[in-house]
Protein backbone atom coordinates (compact mmCIF):
# COMPACT_ATOMS: atom_id res chain seq x y z
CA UNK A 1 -30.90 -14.07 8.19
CA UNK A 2 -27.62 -13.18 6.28
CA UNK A 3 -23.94 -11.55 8.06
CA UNK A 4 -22.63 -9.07 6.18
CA UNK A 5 -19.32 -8.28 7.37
CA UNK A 6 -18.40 -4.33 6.18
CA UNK A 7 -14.71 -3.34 6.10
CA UNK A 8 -12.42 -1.01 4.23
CA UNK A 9 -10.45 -3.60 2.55
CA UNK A 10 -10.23 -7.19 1.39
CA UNK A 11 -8.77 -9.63 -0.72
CA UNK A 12 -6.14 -9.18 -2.72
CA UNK A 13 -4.90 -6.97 -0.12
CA UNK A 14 -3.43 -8.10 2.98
CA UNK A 15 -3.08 -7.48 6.40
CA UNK A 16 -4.77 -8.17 9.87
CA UNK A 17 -8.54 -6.65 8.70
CA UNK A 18 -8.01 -8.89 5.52
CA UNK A 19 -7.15 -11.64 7.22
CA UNK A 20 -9.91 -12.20 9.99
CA UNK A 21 -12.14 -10.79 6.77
CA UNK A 22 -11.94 -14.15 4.94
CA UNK A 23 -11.52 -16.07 8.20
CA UNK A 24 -14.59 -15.29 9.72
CA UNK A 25 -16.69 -15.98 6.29
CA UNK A 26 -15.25 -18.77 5.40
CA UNK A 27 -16.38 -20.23 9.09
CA UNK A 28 -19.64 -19.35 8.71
CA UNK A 29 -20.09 -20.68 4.83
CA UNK A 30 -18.90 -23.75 6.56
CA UNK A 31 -21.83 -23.24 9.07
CA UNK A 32 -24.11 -22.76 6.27
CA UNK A 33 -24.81 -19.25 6.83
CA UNK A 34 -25.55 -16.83 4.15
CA UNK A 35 -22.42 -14.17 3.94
CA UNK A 36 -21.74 -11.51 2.11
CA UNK A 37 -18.71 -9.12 2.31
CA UNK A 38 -18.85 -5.14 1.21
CA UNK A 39 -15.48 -3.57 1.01
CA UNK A 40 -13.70 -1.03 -0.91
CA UNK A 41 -11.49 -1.20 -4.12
CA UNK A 42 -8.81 1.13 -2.48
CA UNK A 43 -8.85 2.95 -5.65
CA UNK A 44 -7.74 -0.20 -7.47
CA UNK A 45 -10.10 -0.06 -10.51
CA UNK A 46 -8.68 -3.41 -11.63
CA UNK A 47 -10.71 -4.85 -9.50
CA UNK A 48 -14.55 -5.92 -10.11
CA UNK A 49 -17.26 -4.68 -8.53
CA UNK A 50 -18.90 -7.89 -7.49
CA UNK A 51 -17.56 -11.45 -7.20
CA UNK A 52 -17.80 -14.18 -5.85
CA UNK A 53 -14.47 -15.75 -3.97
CA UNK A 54 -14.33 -18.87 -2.18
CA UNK A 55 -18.38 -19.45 -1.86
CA UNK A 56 -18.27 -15.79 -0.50
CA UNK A 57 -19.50 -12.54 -2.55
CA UNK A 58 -17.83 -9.46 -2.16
CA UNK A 59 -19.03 -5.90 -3.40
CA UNK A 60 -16.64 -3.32 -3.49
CA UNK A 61 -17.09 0.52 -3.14
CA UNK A 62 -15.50 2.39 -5.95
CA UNK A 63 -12.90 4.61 -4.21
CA UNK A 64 -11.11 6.08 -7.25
CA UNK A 65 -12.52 9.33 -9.30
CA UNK A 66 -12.26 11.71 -5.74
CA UNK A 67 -10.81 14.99 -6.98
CA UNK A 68 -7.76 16.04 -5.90
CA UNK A 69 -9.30 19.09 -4.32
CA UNK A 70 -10.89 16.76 -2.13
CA UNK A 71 -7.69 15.09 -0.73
CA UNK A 72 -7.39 16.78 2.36
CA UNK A 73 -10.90 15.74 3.27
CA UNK A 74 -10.44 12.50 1.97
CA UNK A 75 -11.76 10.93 5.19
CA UNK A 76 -15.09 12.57 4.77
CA UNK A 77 -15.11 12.28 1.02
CA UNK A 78 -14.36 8.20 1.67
CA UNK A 79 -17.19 7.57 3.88
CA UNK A 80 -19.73 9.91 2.04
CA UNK A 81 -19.54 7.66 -0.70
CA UNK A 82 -19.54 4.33 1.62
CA UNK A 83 -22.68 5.79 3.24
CA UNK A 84 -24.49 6.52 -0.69
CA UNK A 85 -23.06 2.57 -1.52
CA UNK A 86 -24.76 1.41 2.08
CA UNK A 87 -28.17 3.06 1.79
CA UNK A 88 -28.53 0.97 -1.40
CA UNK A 89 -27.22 -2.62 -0.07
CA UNK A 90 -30.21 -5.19 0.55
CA UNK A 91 -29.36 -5.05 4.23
CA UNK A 92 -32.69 -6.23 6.28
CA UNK A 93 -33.18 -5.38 10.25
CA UNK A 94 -32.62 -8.08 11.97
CA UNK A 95 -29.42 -9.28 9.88
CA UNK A 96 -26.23 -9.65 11.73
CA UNK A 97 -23.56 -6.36 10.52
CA UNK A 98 -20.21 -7.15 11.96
CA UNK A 99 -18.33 -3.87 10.89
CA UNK A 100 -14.13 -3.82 11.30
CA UNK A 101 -13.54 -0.01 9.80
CA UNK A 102 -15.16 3.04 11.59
CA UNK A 103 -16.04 4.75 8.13
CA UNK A 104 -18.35 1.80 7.34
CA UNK A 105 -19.46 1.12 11.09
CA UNK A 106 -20.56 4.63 10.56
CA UNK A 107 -21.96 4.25 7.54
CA UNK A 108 -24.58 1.41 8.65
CA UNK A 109 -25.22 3.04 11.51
CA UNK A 110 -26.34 6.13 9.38
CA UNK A 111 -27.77 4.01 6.42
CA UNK A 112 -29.60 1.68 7.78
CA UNK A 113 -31.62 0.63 10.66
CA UNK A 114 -29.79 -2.69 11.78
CA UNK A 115 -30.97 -4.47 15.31
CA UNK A 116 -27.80 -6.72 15.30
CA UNK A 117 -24.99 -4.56 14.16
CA UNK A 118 -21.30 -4.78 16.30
CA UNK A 119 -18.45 -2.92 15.41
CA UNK A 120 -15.23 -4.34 16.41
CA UNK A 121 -13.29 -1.67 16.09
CA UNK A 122 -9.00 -2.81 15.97
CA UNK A 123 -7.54 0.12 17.55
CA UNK A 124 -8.23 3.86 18.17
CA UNK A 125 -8.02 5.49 14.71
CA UNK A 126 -6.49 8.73 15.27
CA UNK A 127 -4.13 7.59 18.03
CA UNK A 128 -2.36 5.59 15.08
CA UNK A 129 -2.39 8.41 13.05
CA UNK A 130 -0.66 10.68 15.51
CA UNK A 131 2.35 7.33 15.32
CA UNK A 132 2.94 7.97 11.89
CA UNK A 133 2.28 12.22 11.57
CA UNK A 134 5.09 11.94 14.35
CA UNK A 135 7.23 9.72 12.84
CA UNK A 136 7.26 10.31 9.10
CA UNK A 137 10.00 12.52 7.46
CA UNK A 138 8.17 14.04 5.16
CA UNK A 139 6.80 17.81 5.97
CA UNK A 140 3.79 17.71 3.58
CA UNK A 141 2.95 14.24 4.50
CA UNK A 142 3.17 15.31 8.42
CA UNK A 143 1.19 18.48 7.39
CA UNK A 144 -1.54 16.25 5.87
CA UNK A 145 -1.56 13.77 8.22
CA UNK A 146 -2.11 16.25 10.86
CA UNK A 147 -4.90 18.22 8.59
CA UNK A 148 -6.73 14.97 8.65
CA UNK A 149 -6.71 13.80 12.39
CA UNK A 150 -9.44 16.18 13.18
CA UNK A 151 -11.82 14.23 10.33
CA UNK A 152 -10.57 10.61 11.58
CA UNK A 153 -11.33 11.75 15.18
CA UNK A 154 -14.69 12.66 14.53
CA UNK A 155 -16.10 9.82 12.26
CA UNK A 156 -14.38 7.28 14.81
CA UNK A 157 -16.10 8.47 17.53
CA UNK A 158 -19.41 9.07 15.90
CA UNK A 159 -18.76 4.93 14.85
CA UNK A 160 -18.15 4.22 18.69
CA UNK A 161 -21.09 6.37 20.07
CA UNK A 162 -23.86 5.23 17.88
CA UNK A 163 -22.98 1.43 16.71
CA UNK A 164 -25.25 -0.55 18.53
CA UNK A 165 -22.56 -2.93 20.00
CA UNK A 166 -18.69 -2.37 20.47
CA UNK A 167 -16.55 -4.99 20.31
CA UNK A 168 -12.62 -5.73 20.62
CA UNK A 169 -10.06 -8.63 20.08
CA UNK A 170 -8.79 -8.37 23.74
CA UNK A 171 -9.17 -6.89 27.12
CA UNK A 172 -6.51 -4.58 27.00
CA UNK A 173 -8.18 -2.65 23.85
CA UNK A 174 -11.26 -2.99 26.41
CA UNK A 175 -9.77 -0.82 28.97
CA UNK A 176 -8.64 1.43 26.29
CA UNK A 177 -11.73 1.77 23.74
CA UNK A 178 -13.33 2.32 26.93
CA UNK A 179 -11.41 4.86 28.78
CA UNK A 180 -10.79 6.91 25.52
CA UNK A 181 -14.54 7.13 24.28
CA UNK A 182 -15.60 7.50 27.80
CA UNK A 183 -17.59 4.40 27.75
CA UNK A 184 -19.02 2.05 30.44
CA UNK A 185 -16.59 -0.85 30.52
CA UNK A 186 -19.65 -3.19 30.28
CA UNK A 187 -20.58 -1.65 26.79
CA UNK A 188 -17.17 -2.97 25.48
CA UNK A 189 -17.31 -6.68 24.67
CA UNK A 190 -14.01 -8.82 24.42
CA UNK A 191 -14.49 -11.36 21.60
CA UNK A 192 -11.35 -13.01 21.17
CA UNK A 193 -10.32 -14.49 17.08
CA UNK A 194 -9.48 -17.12 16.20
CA UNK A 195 -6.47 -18.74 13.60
CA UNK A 196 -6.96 -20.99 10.71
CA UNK A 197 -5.33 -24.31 12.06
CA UNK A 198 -4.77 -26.11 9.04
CA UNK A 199 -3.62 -23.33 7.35
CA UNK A 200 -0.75 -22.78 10.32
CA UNK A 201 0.71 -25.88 11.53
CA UNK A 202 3.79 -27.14 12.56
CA UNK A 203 6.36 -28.28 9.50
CA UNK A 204 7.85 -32.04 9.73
CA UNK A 205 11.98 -31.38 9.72
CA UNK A 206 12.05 -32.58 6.19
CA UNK A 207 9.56 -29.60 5.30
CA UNK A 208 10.55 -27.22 7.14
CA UNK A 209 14.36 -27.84 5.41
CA UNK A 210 12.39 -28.16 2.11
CA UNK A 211 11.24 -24.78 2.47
CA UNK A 212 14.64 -23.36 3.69
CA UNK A 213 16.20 -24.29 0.43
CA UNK A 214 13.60 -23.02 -1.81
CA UNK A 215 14.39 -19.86 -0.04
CA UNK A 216 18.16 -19.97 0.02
CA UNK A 217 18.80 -20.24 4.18
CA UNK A 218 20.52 -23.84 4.69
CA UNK A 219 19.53 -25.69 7.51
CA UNK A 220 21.87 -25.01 9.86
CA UNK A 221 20.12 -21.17 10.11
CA UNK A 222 18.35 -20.06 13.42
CA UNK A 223 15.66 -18.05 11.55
CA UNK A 224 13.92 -15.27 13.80
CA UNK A 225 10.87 -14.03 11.39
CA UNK A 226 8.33 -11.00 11.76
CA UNK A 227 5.22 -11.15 9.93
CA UNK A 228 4.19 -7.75 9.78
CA UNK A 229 3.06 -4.34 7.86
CA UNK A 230 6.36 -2.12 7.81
CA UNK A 231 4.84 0.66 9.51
CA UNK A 232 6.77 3.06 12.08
CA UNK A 233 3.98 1.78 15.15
CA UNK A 234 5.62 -2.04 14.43
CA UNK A 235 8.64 -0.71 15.64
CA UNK A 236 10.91 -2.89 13.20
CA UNK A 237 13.79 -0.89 12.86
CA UNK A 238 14.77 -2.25 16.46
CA UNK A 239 15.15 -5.83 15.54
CA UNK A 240 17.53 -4.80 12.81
CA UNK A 241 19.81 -3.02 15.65
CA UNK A 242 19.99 -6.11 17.39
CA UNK A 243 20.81 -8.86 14.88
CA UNK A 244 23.90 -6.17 14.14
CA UNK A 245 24.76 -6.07 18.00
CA UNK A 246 24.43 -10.04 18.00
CA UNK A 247 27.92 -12.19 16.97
CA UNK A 248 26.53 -14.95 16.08
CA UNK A 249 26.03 -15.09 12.07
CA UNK A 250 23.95 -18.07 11.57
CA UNK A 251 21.15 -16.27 13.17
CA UNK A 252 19.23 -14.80 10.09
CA UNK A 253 15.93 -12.11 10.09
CA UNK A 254 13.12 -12.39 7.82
CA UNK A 255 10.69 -9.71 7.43
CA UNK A 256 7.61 -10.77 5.86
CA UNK A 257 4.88 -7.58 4.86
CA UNK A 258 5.78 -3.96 3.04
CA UNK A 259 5.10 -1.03 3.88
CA UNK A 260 6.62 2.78 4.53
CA UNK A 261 9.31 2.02 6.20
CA UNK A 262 10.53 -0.63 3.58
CA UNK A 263 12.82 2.29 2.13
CA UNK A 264 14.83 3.12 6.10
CA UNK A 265 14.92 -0.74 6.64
CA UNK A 266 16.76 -1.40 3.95
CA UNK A 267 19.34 1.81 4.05
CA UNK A 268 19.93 0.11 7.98
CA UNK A 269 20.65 -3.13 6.84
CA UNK A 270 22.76 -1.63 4.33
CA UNK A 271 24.76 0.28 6.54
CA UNK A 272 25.06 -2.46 8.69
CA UNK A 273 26.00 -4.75 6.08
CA UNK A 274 23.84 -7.19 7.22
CA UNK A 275 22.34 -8.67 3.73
CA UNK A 276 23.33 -11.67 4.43
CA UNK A 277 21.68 -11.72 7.45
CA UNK A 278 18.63 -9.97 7.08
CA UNK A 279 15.88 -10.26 3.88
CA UNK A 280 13.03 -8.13 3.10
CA UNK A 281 10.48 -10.51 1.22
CA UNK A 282 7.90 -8.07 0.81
CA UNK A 283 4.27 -9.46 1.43
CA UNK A 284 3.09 -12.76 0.30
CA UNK A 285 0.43 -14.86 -0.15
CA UNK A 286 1.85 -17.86 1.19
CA UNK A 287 3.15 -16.60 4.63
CA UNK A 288 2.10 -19.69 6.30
CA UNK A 289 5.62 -21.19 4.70
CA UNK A 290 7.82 -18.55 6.11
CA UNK A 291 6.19 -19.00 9.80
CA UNK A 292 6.86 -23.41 9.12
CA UNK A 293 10.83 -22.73 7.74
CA UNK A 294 11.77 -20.04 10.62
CA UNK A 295 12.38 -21.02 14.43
CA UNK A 296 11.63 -17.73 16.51
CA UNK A 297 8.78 -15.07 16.07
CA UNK A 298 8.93 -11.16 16.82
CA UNK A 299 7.06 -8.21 16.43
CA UNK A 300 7.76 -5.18 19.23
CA UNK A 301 5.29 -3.27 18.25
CA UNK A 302 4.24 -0.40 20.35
CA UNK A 303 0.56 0.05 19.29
CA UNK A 304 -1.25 -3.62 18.55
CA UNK A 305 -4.78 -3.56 18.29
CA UNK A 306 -4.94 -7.37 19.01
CA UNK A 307 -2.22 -9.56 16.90
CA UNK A 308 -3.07 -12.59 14.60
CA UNK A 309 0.37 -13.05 13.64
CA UNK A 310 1.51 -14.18 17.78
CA UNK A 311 -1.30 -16.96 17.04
CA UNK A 312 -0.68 -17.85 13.56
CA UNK A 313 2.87 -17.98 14.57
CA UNK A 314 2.23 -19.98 17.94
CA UNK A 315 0.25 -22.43 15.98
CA UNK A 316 3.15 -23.49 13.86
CA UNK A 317 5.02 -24.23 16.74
CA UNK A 318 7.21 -20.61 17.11
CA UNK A 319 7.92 -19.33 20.35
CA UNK A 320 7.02 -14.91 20.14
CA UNK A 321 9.17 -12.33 21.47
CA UNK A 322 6.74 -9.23 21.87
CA UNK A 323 6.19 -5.86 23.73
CA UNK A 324 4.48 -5.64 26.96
CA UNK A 325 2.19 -3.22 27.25
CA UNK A 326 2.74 -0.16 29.16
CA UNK A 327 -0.09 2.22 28.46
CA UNK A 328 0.98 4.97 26.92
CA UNK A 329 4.24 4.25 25.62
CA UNK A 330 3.28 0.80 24.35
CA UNK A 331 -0.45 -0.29 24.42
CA UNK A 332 -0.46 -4.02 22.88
CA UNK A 333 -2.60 -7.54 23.77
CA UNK A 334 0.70 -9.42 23.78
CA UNK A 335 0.74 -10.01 27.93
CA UNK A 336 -3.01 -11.83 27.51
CA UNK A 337 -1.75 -14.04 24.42
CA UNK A 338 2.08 -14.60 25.75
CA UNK A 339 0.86 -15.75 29.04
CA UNK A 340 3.72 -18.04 30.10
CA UNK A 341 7.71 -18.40 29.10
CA UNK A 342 6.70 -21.61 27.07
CA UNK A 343 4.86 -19.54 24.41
CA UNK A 344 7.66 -16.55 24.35
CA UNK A 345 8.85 -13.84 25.62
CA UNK A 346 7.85 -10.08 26.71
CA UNK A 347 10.34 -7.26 26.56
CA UNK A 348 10.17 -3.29 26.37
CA UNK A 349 9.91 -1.92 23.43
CA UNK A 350 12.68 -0.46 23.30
CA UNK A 351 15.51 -2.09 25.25
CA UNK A 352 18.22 -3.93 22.71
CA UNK A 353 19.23 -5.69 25.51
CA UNK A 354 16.17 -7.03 26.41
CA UNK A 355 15.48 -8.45 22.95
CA UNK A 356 18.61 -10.02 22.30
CA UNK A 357 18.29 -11.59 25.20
CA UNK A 358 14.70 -12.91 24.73
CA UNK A 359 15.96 -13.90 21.10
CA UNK A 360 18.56 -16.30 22.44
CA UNK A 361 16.49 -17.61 24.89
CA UNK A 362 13.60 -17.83 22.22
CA UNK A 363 15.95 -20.33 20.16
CA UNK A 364 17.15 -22.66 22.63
CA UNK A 365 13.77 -23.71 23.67
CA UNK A 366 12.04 -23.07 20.31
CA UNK A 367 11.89 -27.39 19.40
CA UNK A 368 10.81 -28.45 23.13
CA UNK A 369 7.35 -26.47 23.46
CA UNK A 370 6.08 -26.43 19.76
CA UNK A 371 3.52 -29.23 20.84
CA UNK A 372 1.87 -27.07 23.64
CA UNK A 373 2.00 -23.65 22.01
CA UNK A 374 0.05 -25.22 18.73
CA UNK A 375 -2.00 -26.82 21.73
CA UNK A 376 -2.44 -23.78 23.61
CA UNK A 377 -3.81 -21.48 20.38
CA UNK A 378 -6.20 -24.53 19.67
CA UNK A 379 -7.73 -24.56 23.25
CA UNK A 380 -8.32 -20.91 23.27
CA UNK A 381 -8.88 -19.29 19.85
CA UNK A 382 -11.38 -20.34 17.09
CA UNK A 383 -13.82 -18.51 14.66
CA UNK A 384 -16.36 -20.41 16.02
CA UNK A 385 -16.08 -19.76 19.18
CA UNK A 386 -15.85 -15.78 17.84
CA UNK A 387 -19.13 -15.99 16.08
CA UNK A 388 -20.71 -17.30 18.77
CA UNK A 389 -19.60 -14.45 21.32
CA UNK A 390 -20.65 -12.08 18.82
CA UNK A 391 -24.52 -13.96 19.18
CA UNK A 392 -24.27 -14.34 22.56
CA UNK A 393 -23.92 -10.24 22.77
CA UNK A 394 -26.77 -9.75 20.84
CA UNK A 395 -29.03 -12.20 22.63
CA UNK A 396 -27.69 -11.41 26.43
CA UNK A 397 -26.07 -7.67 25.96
CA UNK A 398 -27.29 -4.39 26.34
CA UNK A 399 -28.09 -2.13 22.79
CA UNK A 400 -25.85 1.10 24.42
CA UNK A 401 -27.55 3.32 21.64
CA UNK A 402 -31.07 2.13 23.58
CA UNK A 403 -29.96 2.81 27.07
């Protein structure tokens, strides 16, 4: 028996689908399981075909070449040719699919016959498109974005109605998945992640200074970080208002990720004249250093299909600041991962007041609880563990497409 694990992008790209990507095979190469990973090139022609990284092989789907008549049905166009690349994969019947993208969910579902196929979908597609047609600027870029919701709408719900199993990081995006696709509650599984723990642990002082320097914050700094994709749902543009509305100027923000909004962060911060104060680094490879040098977490987003980055950030000792969900102004997992004041704070989305407040509060307790929140993430989140949900659905849950 082999996994495949199908999704629309992998490494070198980043981000949360990347991320529990590699996780997830390199746990079960350590299991001695046969993996294989198909993904797309995201029109990156640079890239190879077929390799082999880490003990894991990856295929890729060649996305460039689609005419540019075709854009506005680039949805369709995109999973067309993941559906042609599918039919042609060596993928047997009772292998184990684990699909994280509803164009290639779709595409097994319509390529091949697959007994033990689970789609864990991370959020409702279109409802994160209608975030950034609303929020964007730009009148053709709102005008396409609104020409393709119609597409996205239909090939995510085909992917929810006919995958075999439906899974999601938390119970929250349970409720949701479920309400919204009109779903017996019972057909959507909760399978929780898990976070590398070597990979994220807790810096010694002499490291975590170490770091600081190489970086240019001394350390005297009270470093508040966000690891995120700079994206209109993260809601970043908030955090900037309140490290301006905050007097104290030792207290530094770090964004970690890129993204759209990269270009309106940085005319705030400019008008704010808070460069000293506030760095873009753009995404890197090595974020595990920026979580180890920094002393508070936050991300307020207001659409979360899950969140790695609260547990990657918990396990090197950072207390999270975070918005609570309040369905449908904010619909996040943060209230079932930031379960206690020890681990961080919640706060609405929107209120400055709030945050600045959960910010101070974040740093003067940040050194006392970075024991139990590592702790906390170790007791309750591991790939294993994942995996072995996902088998434990196949062996004890209902097939919904069977009913």
């Amino acid at each position: 028996m082999k996994v495949w694990i199908v999704t629309n992008a992998y490494l070198p790209e980043k981000g949360g689908l990347v991320s529990y990507t590699r996780n997830i095979a390199l746990q079960l190469l350590r299991e001695g399981k046969e993996v294989e990973i198909i993904t797309s090139n995201l029109k990156n022609t640079s890239l190879p075909s077929y390799e082999e990284m880490e003990g894991v092989k990856v295929s890729r789907i060649d996305y460039s070449g689609v005419p540019k008549v075709l854009k506005p049905f680039s949805p369709l166009a995109y999973y067309y040719r993941t559906l042609k690349f599918i039919r042609k994969c060596d993928i047997k019947k009772d292998d184990v699919v684990i699909s994280r993208f509803y164009t290639f969910a779709l595409a097994v579902v319509k390529g091949k016959n697959v007994n033990k196929h689970i789609f864990v979908t991370p959020l409702i597609a279109t409802k994160l498109q209608h975030i950034e047609a609303k929020e964007t600027k730009y009148f053709f870029k709102k005008l396409y974005f609104y020409f393709i919701l119609p597409q996205l709408a239909l090939l995510d719900k085909l992917a929810i109605k006919h995958s075999p199993f439906v899974g999601v990081l938390s119970r929250s995006k349970q409720e949701e998945v479920a309400s919204y696709y009109r779903l017996k509650r019972n057909d959507v599984f909760v399978i929780p992640p898990g976070v590398d723990m070597e990979r994220f642990r807790v810096a010694s002082t002499e490291e975590k200074n170490e770091l600081r320097s190489k970086l240019g914050y001394s350390a005297e700094d009270k470093i508040v970080i966000c690891v995120s994709r700079l994206s209109s749902e993260k809601n970043l543009e908030i955090i900037i208002h309140c490290i301006n509305a905050i007097t104290d100027k030792t207290i530094k923000l770090a964004f970690v990720g890129d993204g759209d909004c990269e270009k309106g962060m940085e005319e705030l911060i400019i008008q704010y004249k808070l460069q000293d104060q506030i760095k873009l680094w753009g995404a890197r490879q090595n974020v595990e250093d920026y979580y180890r040098m920094a002393d508070v977490f936050i991300l307020p987003s207001k659409y979360e299909g899950f969140g790695h980055v609260y547990l990657e950030a918990m396990a090197c000792g950072l207390p999270c600041i975070a918005a609570r969900s309040n369905p449908p102004i904010t619909t996040t997992a943060s209230g079932e991962i930031i379960v206690n004041d020890r681990l961080g704070v919640l706060v609405n989305y929107d209120s400055k007041e709030e945050i600045v407040s959960a910010i101070d509060y974040c740093l003067n307790t940040a050194v006392e609880n970075q024991s139990y929140r590592r702790q906390f993430v170790q007791d309750n989140y591991s790939w294993r563990k994942h995996y072995n949900d996902v088998e434990r659905i196949f062996l004890n849950g209902t097939n919904k497409t069977k009913q």
